[in-house]
N, C-alpha and C. Protein backbone atom coordinates (compact mmCIF):
# COMPACT_ATOMS: atom_id res chain seq x y z
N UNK A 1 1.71 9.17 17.26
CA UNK A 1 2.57 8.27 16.52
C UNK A 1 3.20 9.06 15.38
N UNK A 2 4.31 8.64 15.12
CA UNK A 2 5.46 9.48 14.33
C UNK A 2 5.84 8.48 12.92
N UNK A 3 5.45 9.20 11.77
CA UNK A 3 5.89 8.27 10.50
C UNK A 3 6.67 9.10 9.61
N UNK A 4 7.36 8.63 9.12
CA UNK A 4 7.70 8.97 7.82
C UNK A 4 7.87 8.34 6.49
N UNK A 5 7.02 9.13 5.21
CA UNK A 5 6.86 8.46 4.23
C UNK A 5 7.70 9.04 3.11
N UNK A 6 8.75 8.32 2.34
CA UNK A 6 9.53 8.58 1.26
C UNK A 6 9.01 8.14 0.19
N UNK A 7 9.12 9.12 -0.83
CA UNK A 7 8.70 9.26 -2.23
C UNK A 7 9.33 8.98 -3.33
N UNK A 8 9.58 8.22 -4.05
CA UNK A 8 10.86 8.13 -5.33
C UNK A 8 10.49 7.86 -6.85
N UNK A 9 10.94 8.15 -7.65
CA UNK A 9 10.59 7.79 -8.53
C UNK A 9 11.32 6.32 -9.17
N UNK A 10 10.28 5.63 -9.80
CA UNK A 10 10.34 4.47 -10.27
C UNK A 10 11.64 4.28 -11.18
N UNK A 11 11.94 2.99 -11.05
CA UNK A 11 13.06 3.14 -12.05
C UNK A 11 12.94 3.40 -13.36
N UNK A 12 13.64 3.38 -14.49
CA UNK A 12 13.40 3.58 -15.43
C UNK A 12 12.61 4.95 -15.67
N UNK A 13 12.18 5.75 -14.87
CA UNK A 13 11.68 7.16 -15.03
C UNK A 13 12.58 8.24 -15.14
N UNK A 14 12.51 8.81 -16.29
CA UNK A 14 13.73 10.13 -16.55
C UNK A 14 13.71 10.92 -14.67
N UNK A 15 14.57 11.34 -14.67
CA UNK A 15 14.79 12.28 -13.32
C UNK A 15 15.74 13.56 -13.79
N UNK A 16 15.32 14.28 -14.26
CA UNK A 16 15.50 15.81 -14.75
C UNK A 16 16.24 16.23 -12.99
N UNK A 17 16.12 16.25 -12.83
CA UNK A 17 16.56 17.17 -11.71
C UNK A 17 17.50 16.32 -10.73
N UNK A 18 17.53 15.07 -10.85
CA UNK A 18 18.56 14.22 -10.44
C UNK A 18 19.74 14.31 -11.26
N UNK A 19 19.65 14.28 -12.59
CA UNK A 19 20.55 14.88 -13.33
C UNK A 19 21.18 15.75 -13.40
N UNK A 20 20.57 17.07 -13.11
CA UNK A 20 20.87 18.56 -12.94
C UNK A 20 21.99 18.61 -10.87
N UNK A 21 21.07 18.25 -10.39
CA UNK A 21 22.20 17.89 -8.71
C UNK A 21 23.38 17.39 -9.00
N UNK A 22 23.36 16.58 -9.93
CA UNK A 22 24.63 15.34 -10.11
C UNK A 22 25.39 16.01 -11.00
N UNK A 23 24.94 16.89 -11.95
CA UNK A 23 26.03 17.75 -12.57
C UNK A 23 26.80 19.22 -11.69
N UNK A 24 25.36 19.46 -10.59
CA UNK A 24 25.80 20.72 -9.99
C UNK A 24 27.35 19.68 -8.91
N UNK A 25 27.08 18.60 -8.23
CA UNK A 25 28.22 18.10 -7.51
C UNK A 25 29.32 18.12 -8.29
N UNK A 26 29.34 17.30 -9.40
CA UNK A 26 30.52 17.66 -9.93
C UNK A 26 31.28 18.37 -10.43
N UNK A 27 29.94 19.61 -10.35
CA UNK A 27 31.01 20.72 -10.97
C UNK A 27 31.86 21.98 -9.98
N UNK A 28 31.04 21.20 -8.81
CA UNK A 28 31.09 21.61 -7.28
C UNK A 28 32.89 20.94 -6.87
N UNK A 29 33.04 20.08 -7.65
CA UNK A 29 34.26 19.02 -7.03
C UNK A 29 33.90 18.00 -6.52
N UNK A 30 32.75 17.86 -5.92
CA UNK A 30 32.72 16.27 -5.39
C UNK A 30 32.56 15.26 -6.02
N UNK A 31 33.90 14.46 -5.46
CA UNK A 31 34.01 13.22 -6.48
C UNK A 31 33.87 12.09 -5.69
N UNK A 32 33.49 11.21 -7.16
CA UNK A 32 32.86 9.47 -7.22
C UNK A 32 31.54 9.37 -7.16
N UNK A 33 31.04 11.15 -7.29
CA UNK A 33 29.39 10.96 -7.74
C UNK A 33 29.13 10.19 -9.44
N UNK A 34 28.62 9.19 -8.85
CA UNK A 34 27.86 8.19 -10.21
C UNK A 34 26.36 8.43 -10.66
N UNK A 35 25.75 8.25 -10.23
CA UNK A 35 24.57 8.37 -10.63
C UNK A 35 22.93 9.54 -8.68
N UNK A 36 22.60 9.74 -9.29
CA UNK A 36 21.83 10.45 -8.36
C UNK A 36 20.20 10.25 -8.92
N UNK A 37 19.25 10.06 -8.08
CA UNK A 37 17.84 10.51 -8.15
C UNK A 37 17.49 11.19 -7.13
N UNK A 38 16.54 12.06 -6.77
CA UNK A 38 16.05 12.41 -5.56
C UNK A 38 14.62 12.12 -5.98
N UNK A 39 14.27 12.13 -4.56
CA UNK A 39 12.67 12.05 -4.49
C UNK A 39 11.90 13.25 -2.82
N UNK A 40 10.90 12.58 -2.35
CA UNK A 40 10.13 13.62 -1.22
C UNK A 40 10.45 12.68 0.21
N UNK A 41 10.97 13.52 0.98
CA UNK A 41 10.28 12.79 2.12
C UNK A 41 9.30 13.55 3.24
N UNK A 42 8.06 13.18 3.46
CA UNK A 42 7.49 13.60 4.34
C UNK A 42 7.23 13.01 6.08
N UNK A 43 7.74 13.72 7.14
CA UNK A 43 7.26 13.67 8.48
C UNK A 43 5.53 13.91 8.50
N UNK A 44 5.04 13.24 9.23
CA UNK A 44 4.21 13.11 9.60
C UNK A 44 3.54 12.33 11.19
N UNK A 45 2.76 13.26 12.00
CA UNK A 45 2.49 13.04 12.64
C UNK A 45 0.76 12.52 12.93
N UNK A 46 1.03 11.54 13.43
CA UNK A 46 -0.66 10.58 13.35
C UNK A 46 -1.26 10.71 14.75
N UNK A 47 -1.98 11.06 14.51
CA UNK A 47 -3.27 11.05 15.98
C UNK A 47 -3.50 9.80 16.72
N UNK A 48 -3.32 8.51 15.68
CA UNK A 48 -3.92 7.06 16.26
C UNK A 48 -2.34 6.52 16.55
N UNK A 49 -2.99 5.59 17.54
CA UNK A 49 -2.25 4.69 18.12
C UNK A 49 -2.04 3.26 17.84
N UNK A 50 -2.55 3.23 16.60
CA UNK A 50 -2.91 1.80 16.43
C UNK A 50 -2.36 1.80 15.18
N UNK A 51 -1.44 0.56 15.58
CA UNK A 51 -0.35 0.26 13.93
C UNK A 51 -1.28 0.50 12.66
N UNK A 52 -2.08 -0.53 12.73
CA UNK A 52 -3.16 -1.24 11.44
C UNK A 52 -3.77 0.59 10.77
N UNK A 53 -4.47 1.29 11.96
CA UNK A 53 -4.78 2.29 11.39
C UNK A 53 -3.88 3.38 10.59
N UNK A 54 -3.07 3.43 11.47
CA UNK A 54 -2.19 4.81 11.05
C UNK A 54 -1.44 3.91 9.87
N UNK A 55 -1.00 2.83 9.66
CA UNK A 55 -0.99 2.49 8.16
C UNK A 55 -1.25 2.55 6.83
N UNK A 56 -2.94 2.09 7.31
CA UNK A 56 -3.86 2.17 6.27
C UNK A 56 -4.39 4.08 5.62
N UNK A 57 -4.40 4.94 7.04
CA UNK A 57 -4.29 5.98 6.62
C UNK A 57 -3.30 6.75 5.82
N UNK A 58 -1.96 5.61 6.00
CA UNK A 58 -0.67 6.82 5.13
C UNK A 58 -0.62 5.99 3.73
N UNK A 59 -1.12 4.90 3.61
CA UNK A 59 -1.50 4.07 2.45
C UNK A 59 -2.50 5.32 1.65
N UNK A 60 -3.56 5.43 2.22
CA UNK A 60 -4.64 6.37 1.39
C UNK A 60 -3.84 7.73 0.93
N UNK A 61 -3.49 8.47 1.92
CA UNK A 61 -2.70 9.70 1.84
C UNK A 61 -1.81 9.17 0.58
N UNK A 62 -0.86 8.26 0.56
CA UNK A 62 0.07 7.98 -0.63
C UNK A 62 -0.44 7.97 -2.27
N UNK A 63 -1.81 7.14 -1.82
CA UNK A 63 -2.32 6.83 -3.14
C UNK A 63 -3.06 7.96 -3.69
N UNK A 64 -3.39 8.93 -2.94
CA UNK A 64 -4.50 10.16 -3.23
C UNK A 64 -3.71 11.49 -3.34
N UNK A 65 -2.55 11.65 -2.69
CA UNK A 65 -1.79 12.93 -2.85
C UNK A 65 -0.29 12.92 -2.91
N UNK A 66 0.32 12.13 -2.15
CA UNK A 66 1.80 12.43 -1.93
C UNK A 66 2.88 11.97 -2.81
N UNK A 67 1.94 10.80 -3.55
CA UNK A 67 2.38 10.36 -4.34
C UNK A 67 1.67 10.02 -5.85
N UNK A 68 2.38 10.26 -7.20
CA UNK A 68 1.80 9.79 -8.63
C UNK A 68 2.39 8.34 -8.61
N UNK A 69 1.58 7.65 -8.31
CA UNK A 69 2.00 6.51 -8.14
C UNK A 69 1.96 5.43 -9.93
N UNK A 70 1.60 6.17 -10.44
CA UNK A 70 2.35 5.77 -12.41
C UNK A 70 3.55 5.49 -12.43
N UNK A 71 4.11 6.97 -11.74
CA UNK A 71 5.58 7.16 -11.67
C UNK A 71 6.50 7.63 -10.48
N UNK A 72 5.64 6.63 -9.55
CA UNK A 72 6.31 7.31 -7.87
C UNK A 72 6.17 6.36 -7.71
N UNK A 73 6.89 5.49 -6.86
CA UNK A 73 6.91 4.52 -5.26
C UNK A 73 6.81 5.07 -3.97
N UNK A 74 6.66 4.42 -3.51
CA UNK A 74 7.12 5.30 -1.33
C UNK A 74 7.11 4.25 -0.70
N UNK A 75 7.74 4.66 0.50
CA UNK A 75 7.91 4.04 1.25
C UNK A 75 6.89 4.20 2.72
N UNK A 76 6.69 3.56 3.62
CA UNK A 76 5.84 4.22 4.79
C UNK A 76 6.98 3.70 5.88
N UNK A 77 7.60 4.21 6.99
CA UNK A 77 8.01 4.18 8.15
C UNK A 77 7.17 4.40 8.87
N UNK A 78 6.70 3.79 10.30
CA UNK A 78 6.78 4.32 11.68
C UNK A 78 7.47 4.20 12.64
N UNK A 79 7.25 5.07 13.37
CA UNK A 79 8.24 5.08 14.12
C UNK A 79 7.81 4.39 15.37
């Protein structure tokens, strides 16, 4: 089973480096850039076959590593 989990930061959280992209575009020329954040996304591939599990496992993974969840959200996809 095939997931992918996206990482972002919360609103209201400074984004240093969303800032810094959004100045490199514009100074690049590309225009009607407004505002930018980036965050992580990770592929991941799960051994189980079973919705409920491979869930609850990218739930743990989120809360224990992939994400600072103070100042991170994510998302979980499967595929």
């Amino acid at each position: 089973m095939k997931a992918r989990v996206t990482v972002t930061l919360k609103n209201g959280v400074l984004d240093p480096q969303g800032k810094a992209i959004e100045g490199a575009l514009k100074s690049l020329g590309v225009e009607g850039i407004g505002n930018v954040r980036q965050g992580k996304v990770f592929d991941i591939e799960l051994e189980t076959q079973d919705q409920d599990q491979a869930e609850a496992a990218l739930k743990a993974a989120c809360e224990k590593l992939l994400a600072n969840t103070v100042i991170e959200n994510y998302r979980v996809e499967i595929a």
